[in-house]
C-alpha atoms as a PDB file:
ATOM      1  CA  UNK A   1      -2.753  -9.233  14.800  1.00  0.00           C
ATOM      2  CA  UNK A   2      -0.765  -6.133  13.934  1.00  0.00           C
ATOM      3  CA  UNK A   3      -3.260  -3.121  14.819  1.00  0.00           C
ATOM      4  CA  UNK A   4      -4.255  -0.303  12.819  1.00  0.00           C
ATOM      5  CA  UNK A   5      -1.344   2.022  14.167  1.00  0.00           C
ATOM      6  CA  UNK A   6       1.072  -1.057  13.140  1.00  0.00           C
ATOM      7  CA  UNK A   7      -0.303  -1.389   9.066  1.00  0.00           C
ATOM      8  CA  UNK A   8      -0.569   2.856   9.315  1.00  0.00           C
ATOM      9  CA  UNK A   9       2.943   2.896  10.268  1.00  0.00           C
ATOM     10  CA  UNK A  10       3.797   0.207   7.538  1.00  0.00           C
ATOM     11  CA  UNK A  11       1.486   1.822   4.862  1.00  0.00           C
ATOM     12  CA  UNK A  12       0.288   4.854   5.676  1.00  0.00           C
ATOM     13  CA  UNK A  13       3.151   6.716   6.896  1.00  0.00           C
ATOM     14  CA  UNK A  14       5.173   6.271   3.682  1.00  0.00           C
ATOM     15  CA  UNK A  15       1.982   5.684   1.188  1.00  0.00           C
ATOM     16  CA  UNK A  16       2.584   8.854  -1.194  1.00  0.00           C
ATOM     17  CA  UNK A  17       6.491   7.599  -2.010  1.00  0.00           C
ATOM     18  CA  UNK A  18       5.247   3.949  -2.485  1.00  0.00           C
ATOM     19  CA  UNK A  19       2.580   5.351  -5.025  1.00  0.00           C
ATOM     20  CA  UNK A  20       5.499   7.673  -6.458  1.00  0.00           C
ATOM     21  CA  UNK A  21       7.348   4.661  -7.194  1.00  0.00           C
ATOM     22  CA  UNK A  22       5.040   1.697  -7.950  1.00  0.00           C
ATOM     23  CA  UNK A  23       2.644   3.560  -9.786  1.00  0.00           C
ATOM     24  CA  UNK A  24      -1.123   5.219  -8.236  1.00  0.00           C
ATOM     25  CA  UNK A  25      -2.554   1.706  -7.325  1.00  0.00           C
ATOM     26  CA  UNK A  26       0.341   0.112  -6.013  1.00  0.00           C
ATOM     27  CA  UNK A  27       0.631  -3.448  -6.120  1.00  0.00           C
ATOM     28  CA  UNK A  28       3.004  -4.057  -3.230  1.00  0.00           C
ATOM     29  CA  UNK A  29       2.539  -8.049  -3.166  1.00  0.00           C
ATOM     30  CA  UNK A  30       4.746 -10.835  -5.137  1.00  0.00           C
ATOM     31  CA  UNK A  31       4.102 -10.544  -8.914  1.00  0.00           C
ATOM     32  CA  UNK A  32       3.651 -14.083 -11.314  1.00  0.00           C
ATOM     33  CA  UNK A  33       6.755 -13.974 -13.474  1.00  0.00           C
ATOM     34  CA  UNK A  34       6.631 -17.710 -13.516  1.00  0.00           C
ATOM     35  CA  UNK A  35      10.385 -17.631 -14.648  1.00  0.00           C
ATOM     36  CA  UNK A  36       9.904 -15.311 -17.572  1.00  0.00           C
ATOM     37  CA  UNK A  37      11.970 -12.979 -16.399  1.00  0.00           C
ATOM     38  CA  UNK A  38      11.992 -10.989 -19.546  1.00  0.00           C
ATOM     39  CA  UNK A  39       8.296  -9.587 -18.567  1.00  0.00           C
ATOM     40  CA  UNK A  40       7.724  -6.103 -17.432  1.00  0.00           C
ATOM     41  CA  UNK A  41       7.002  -6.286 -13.452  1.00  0.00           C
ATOM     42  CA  UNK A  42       3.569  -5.045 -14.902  1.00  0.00           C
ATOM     43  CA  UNK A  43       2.822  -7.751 -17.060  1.00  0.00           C
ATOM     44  CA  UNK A  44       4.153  -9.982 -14.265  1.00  0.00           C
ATOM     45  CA  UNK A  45       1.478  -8.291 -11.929  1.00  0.00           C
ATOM     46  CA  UNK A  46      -1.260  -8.328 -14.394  1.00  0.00           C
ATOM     47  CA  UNK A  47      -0.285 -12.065 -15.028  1.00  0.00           C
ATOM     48  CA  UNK A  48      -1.080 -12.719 -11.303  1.00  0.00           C
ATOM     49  CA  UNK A  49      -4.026 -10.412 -11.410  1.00  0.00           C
ATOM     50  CA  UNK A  50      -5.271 -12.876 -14.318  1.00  0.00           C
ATOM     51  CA  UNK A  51      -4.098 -16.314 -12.573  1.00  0.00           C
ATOM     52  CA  UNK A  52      -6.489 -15.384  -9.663  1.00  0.00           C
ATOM     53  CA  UNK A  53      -9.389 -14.268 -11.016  1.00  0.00           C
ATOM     54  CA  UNK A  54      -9.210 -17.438 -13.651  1.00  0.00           C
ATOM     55  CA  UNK A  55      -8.653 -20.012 -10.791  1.00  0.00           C
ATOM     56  CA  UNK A  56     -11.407 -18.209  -8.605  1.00  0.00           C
ATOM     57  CA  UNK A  57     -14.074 -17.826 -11.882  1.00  0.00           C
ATOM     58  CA  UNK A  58     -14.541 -14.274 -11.299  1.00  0.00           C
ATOM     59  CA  UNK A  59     -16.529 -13.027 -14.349  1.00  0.00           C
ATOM     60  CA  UNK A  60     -18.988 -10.476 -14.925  1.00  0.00           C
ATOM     61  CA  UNK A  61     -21.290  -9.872 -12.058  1.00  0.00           C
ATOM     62  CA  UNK A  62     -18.953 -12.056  -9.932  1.00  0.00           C
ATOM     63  CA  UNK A  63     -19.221 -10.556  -5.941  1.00  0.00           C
ATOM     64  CA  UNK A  64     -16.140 -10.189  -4.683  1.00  0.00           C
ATOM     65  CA  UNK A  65     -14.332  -9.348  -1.690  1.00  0.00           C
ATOM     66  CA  UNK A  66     -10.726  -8.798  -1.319  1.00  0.00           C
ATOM     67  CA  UNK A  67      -9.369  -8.846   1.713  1.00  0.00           C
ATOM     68  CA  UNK A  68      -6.277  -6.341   2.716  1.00  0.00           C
ATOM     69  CA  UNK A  69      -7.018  -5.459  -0.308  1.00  0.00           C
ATOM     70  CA  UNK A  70      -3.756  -2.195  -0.276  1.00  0.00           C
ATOM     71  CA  UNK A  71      -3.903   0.695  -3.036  1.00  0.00           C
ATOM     72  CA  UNK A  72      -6.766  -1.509  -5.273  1.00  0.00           C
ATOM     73  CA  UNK A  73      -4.619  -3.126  -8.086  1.00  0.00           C
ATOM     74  CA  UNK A  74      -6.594  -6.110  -7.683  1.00  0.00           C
ATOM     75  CA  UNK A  75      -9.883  -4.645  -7.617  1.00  0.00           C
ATOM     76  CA  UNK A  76      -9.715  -2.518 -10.484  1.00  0.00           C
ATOM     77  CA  UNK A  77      -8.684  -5.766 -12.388  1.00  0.00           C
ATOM     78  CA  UNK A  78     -11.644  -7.371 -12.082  1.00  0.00           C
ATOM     79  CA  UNK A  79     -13.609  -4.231 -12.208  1.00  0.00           C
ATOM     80  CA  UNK A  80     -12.150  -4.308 -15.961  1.00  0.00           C
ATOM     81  CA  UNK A  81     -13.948  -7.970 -15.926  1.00  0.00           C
ATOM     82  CA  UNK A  82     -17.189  -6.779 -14.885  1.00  0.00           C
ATOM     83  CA  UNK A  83     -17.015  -8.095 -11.509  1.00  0.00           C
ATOM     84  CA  UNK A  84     -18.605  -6.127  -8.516  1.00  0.00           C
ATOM     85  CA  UNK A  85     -15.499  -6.005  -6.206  1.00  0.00           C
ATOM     86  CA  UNK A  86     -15.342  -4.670  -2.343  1.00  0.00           C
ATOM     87  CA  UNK A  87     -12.824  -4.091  -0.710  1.00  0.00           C
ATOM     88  CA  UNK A  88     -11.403  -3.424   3.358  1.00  0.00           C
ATOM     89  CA  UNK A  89      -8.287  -2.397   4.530  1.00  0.00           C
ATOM     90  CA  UNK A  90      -6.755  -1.019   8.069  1.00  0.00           C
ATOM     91  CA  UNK A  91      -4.334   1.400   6.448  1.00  0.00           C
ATOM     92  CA  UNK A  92      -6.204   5.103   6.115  1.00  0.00           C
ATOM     93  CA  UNK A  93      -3.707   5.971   3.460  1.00  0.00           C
ATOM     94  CA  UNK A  94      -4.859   3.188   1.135  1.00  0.00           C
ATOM     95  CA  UNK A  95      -8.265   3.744   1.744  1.00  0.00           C
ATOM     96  CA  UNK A  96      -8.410   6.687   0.953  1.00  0.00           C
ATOM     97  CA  UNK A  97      -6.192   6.247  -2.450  1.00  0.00           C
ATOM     98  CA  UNK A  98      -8.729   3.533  -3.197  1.00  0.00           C
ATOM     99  CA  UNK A  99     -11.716   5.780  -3.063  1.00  0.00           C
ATOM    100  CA  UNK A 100      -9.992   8.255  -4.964  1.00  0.00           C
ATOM    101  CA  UNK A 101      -9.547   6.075  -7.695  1.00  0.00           C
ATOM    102  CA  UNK A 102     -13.673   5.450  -7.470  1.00  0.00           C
ATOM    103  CA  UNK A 103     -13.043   1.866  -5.540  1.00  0.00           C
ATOM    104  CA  UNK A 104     -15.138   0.212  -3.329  1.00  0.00           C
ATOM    105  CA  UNK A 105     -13.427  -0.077  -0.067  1.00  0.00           C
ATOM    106  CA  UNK A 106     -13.550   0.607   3.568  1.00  0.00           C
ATOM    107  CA  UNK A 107     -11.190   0.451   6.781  1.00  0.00           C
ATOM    108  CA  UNK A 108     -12.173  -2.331   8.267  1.00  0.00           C
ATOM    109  CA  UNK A 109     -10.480  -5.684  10.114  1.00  0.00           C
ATOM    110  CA  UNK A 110     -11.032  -8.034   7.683  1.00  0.00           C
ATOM    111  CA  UNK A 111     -11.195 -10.982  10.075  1.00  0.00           C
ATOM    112  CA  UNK A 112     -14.117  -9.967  11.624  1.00  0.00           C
ATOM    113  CA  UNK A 113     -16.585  -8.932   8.018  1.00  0.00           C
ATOM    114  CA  UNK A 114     -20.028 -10.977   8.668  1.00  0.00           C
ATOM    115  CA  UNK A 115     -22.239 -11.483   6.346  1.00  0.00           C
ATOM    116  CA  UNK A 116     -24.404  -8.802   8.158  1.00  0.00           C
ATOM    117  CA  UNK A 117     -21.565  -6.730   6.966  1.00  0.00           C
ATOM    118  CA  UNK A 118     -21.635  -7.059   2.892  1.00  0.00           C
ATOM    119  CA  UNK A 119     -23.479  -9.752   2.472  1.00  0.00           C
ATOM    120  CA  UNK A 120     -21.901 -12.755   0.830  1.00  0.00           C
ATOM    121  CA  UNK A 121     -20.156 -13.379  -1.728  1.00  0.00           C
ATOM    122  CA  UNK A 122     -18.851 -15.741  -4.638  1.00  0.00           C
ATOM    123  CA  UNK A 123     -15.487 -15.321  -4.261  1.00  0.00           C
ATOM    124  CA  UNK A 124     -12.896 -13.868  -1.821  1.00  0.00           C
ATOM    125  CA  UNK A 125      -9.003 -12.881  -1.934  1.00  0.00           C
ATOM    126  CA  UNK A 126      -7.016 -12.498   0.666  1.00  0.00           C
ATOM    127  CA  UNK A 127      -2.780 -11.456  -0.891  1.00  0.00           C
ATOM    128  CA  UNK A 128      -0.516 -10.801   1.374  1.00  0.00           C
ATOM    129  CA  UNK A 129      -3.170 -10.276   4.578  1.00  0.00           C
ATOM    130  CA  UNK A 130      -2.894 -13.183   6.264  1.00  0.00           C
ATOM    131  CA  UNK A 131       1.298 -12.090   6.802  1.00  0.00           C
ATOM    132  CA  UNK A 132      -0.118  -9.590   9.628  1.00  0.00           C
ATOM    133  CA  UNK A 133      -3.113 -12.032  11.299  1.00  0.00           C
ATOM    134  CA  UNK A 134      -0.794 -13.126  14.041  1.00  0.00           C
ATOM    135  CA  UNK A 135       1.499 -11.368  16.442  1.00  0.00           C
ATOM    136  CA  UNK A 136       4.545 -12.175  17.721  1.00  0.00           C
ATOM    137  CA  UNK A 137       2.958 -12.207  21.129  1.00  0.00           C
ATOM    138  CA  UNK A 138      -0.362 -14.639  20.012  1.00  0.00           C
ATOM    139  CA  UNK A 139       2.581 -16.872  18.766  1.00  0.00           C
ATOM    140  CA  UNK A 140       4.484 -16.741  21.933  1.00  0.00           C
ATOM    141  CA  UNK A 141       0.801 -17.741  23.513  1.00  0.00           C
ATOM    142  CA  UNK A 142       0.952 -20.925  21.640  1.00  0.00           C
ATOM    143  CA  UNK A 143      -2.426 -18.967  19.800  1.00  0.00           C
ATOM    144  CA  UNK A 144      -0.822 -19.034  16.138  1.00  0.00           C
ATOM    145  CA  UNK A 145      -3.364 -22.235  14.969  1.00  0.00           C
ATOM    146  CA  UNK A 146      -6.376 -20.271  16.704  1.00  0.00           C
ATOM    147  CA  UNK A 147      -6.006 -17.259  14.833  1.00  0.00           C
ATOM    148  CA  UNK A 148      -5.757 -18.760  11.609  1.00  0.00           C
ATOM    149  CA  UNK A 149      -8.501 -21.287  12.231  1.00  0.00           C
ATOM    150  CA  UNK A 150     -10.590 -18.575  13.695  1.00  0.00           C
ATOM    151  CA  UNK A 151     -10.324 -16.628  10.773  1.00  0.00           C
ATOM    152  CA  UNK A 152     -10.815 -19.603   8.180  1.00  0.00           C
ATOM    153  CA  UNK A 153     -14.137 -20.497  10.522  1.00  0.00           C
ATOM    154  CA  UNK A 154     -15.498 -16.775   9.756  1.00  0.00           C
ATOM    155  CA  UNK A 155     -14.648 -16.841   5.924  1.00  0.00           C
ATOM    156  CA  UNK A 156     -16.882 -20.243   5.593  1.00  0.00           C
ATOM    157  CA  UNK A 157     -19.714 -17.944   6.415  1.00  0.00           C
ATOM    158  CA  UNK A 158     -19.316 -15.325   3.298  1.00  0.00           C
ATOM    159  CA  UNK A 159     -18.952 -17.905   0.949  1.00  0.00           C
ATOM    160  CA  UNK A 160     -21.567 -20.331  -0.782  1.00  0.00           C
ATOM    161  CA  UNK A 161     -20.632 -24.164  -0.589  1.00  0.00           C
ATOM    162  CA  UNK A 162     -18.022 -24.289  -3.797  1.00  0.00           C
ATOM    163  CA  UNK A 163     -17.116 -20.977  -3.732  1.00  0.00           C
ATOM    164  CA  UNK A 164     -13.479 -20.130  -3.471  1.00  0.00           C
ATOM    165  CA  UNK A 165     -11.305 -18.185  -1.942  1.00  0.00           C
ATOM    166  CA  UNK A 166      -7.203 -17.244  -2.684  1.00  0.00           C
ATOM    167  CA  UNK A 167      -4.322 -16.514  -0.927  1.00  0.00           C
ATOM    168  CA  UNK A 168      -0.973 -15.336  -0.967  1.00  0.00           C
ATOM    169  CA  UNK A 169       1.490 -15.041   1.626  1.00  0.00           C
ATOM    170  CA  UNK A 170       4.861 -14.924   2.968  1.00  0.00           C
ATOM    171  CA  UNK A 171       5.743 -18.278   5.285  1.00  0.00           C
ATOM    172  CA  UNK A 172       8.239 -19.371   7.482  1.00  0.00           C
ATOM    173  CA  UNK A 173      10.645 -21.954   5.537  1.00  0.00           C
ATOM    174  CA  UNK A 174      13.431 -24.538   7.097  1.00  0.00           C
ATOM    175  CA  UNK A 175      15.991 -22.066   7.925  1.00  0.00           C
ATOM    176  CA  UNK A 176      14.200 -19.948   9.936  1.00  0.00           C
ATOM    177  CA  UNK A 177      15.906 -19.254  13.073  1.00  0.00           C
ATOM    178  CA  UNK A 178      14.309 -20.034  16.931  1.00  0.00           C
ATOM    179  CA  UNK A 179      12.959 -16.402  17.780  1.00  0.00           C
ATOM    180  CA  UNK A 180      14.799 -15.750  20.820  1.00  0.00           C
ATOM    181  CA  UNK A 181      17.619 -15.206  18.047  1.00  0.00           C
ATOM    182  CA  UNK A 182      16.242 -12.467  15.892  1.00  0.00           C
ATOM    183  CA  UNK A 183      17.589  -9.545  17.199  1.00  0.00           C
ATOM    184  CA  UNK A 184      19.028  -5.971  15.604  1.00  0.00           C
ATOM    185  CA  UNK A 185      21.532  -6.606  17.727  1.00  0.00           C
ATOM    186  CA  UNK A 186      23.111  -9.757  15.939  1.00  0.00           C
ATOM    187  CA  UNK A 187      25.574  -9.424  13.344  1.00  0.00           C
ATOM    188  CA  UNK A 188      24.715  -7.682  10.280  1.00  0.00           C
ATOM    189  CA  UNK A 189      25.389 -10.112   7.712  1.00  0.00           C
ATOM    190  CA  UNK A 190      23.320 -12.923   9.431  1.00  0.00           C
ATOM    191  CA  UNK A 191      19.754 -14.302   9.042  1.00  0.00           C
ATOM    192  CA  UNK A 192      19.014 -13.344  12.910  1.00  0.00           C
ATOM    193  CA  UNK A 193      19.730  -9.675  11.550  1.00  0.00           C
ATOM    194  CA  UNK A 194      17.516  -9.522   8.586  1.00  0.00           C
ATOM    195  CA  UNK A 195      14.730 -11.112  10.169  1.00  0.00           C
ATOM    196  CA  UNK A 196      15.039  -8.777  13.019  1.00  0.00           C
ATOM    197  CA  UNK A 197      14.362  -6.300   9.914  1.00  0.00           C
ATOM    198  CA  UNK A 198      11.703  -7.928   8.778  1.00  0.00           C
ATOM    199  CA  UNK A 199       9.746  -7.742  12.302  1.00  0.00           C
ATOM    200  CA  UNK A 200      10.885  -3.988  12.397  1.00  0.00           C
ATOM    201  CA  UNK A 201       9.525  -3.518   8.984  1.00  0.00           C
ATOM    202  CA  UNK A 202       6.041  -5.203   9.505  1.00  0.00           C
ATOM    203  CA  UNK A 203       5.693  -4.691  13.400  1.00  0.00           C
ATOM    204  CA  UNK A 204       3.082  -6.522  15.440  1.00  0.00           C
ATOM    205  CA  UNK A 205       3.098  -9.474  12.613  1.00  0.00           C
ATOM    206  CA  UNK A 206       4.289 -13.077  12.678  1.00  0.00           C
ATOM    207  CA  UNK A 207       4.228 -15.382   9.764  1.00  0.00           C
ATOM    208  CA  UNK A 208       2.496 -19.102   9.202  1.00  0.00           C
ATOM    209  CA  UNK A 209       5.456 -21.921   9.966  1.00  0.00           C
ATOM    210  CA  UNK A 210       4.612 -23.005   6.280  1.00  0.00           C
ATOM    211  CA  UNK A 211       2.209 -23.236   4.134  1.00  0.00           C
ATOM    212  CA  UNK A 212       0.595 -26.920   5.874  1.00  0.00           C
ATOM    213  CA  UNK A 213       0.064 -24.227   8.620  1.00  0.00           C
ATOM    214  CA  UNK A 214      -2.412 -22.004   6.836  1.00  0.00           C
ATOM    215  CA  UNK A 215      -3.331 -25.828   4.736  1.00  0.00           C
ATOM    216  CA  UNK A 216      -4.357 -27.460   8.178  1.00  0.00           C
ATOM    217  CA  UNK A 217      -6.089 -24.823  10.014  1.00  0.00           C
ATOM    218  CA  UNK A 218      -8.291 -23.959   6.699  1.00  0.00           C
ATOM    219  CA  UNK A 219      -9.494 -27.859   6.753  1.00  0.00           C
ATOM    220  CA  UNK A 220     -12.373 -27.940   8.323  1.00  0.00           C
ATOM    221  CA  UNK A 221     -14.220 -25.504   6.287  1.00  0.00           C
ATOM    222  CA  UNK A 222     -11.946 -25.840   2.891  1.00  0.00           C
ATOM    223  CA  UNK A 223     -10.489 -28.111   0.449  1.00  0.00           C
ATOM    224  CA  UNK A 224      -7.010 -26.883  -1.245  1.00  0.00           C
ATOM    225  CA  UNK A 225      -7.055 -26.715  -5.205  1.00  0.00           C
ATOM    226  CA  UNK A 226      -3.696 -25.423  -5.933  1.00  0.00           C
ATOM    227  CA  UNK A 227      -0.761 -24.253  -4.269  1.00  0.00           C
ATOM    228  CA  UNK A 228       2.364 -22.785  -6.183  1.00  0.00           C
ATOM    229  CA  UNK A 229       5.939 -21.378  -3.984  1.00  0.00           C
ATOM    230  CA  UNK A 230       6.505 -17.676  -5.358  1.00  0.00           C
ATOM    231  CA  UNK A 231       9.635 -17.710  -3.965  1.00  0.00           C
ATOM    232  CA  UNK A 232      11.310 -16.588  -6.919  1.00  0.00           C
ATOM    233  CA  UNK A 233       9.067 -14.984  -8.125  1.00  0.00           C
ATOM    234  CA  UNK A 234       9.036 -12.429  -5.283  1.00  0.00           C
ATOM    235  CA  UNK A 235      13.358 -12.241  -4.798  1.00  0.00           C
ATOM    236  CA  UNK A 236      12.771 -10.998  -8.713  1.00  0.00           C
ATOM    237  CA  UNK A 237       9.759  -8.450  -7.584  1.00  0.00           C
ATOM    238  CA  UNK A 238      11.839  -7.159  -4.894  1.00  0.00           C
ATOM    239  CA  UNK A 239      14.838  -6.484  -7.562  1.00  0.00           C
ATOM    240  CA  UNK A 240      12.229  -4.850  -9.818  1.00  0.00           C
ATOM    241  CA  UNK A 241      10.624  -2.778  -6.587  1.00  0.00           C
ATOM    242  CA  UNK A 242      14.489  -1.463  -5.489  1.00  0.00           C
ATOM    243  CA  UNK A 243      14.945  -0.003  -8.904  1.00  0.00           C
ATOM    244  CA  UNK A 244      11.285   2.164  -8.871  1.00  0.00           C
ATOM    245  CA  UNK A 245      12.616   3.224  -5.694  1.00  0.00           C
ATOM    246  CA  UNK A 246      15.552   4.496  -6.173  1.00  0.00           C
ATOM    247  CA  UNK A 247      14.391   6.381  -9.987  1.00  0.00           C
ATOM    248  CA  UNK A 248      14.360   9.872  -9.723  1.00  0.00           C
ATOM    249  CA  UNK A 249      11.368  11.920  -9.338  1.00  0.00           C
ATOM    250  CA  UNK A 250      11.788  15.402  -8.148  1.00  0.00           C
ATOM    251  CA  UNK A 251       8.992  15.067  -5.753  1.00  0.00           C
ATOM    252  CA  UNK A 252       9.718  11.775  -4.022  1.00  0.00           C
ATOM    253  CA  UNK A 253      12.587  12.894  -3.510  1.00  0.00           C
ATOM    254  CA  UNK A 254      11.065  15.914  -1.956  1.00  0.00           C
ATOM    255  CA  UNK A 255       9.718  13.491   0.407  1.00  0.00           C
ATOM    256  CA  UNK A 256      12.697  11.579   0.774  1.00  0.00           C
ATOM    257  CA  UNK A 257      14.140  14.777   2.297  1.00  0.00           C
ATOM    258  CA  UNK A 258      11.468  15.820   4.071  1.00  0.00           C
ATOM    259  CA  UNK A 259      11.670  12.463   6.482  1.00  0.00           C
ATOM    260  CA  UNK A 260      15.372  13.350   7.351  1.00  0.00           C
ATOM    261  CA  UNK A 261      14.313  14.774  11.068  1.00  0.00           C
ATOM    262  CA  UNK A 262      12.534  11.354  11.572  1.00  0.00           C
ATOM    263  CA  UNK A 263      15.486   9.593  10.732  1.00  0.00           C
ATOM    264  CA  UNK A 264      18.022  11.873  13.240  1.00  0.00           C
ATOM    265  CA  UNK A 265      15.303  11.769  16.414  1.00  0.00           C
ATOM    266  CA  UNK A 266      13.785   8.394  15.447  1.00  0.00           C
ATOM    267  CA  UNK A 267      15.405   4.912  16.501  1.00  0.00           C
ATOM    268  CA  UNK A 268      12.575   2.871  14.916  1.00  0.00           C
ATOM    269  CA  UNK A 269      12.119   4.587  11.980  1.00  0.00           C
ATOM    270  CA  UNK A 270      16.328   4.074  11.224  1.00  0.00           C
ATOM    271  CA  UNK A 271      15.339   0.605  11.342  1.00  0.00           C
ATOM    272  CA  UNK A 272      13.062   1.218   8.581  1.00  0.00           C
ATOM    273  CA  UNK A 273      15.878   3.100   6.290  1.00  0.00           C
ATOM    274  CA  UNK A 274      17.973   0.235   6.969  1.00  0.00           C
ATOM    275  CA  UNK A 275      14.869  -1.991   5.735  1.00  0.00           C
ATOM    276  CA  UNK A 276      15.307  -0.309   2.560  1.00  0.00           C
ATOM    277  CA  UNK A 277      19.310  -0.059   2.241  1.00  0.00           C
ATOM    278  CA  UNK A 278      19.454  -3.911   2.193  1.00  0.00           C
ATOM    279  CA  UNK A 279      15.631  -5.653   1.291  1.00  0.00           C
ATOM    280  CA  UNK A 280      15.792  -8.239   3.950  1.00  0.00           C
ATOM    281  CA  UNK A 281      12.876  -9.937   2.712  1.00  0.00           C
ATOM    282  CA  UNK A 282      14.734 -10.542  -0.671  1.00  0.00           C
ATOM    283  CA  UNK A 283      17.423 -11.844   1.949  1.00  0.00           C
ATOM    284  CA  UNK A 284      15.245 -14.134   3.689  1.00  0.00           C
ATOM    285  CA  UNK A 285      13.583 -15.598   0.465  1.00  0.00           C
ATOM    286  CA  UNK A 286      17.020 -16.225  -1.147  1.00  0.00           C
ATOM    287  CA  UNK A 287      18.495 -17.582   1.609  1.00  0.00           C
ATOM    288  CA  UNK A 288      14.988 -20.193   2.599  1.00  0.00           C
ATOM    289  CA  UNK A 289      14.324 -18.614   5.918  1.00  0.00           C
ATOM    290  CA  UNK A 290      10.854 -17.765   4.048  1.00  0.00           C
ATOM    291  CA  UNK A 291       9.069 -18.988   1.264  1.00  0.00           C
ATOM    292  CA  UNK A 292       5.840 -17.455  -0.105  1.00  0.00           C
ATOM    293  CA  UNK A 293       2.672 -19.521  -1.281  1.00  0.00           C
ATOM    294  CA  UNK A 294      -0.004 -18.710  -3.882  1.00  0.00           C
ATOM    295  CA  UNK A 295      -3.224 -21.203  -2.324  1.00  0.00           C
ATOM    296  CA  UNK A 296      -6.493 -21.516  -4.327  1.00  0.00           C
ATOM    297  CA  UNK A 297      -9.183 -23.202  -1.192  1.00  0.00           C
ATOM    298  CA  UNK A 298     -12.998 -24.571  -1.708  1.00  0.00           C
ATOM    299  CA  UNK A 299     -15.788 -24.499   0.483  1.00  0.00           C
ATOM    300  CA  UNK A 300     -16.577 -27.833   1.340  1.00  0.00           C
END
């Protein structure tokens, strides 16, 4: 699993420009546009927001706990619903946002909550989490199924026989390359190179090889409801993201500045700028070496 210095680095390092950008409780995960491009990216996100907590029954009262749960978009949705929502993440930057903005939510590994923990609960979301469960080194183990059963194995024990749990992530899809060729060393117009961007821009993460991956290893403890490919859902996201990035606000840009000495004296962290300069995950997606799944499970 990425560590906490990995999702820091990711989240934390950079977490007052995202916020700049995106808005206080940045919703950095795949928005529902379900090819109505004319919505806002807002409406697309609340749209999402409302296709989750309708296909989990979260109404008010409803216990929930989300999962990598970022700046809190999620859980002040269903806050507006009445639900009681908690919250964990590993990034200290979001955390803290999230408790600013009077949110449950604690840094915490969210594979290993207990009910001794919280509790239980009646429903659970995990969007855009289960992207940094794995490492590149568990894969290279052969322990890719083990983490992802393990975690499904500790979920069955916060939830109540029918109660549900959601999902969204970012998947390996047909043209992704062996990993012995993802490299920032191979050319720069090539899926090798932008995939080499994506490890650089998530480190210590490895994705599902599709979504019967995540599918097979939830079996023994879940039945699958739904699933739905975001695909293009998230290429459009990503277009919508660049152009919050790039607005002008004197103070992000103030920020943008201020990370110039990083970028001279830091290797790594050019990778990152480069991660920005040409969205390889918006690469990958249009070009199928990802896909990205929306899953509604059930306890059995």
């Amino acid at each position: 699993m990425a560590s906490k210095n990995d999702l820091d680095f990711t989240y934390t390092t950079i977490d007052e420009i995202f916020r700049l950008s995106i808005g206080e409780m940045a919703d950095y995960s795949g928005a529902m546009f379900n090819g109505n491009f004319s919505m806002t990216l807002e409406e697309a996100q609340k749209n999402k927001h409302a296709f989750i907590a309708d296909s989990l029954g979260i109404k008010k009262d409803t216990r929930v706990l989300d999962m990598a749960c970022g700046w809190g978009p999620f859980l002040r949705y269903i806050k507006g619903r009445g639900a009681k929502g908690s919250g964990v993440t590993l990034s200290t930057g979001q955390a803290a946002a999230c408790v600013k903005n009077d949110l449950d939510v604690q840094v915490m590994d969210c594979r290993y909550i207990k009910p001794e923990n919280f509790g239980t609960f009646d429903a659970v979301t995990c969007i855009g989490g289960l992207e940094h469960f794995c490492s590149i080194e568990e894969y290279k183990a052969g322990k890719q199924d083990e983490v992802y059963h393990n975690f499904f194995k500790g979920l069955n024990d916060l939830l109540p026989t029918g109660g549900r749990f959601y999902m969204q992530t970012m998947v390996f899809d047909k043209n992704m390359m062996p990993l012995e060729e993802v490299s920032v060393d191979a050319d720069k117009n090539s899926p090798s190179y932008a995939m080499a961007l994506m490890v650089k821009q998530f480190p210590g993460s490895w994705l599902p090889y599709g979504e019967e991956q995540v599918i097979r290893n939830a079996a023994p403890y879940f039945k699958l409801i739904s699933k739905s490919s975001g695909r293009y859902d998230y290429i459009e996201t990503i277009k919508r993201w660049r152009k919050k990035f790039r607005k002008f606000n004197l103070k992000k840009y103030f920020l943008y500045a201020s990370l110039l000495p990083k970028y001279l004296f830091d290797k790594e962290f050019r990778h990152l700028v480069e991660v920005f300069k040409i969205s390889p995950n918006k690469i990958c997606f249009e070009n199928e070496t990802m896909d990205h799944f929306r899953l509604v499970f059930e306890k059995v």
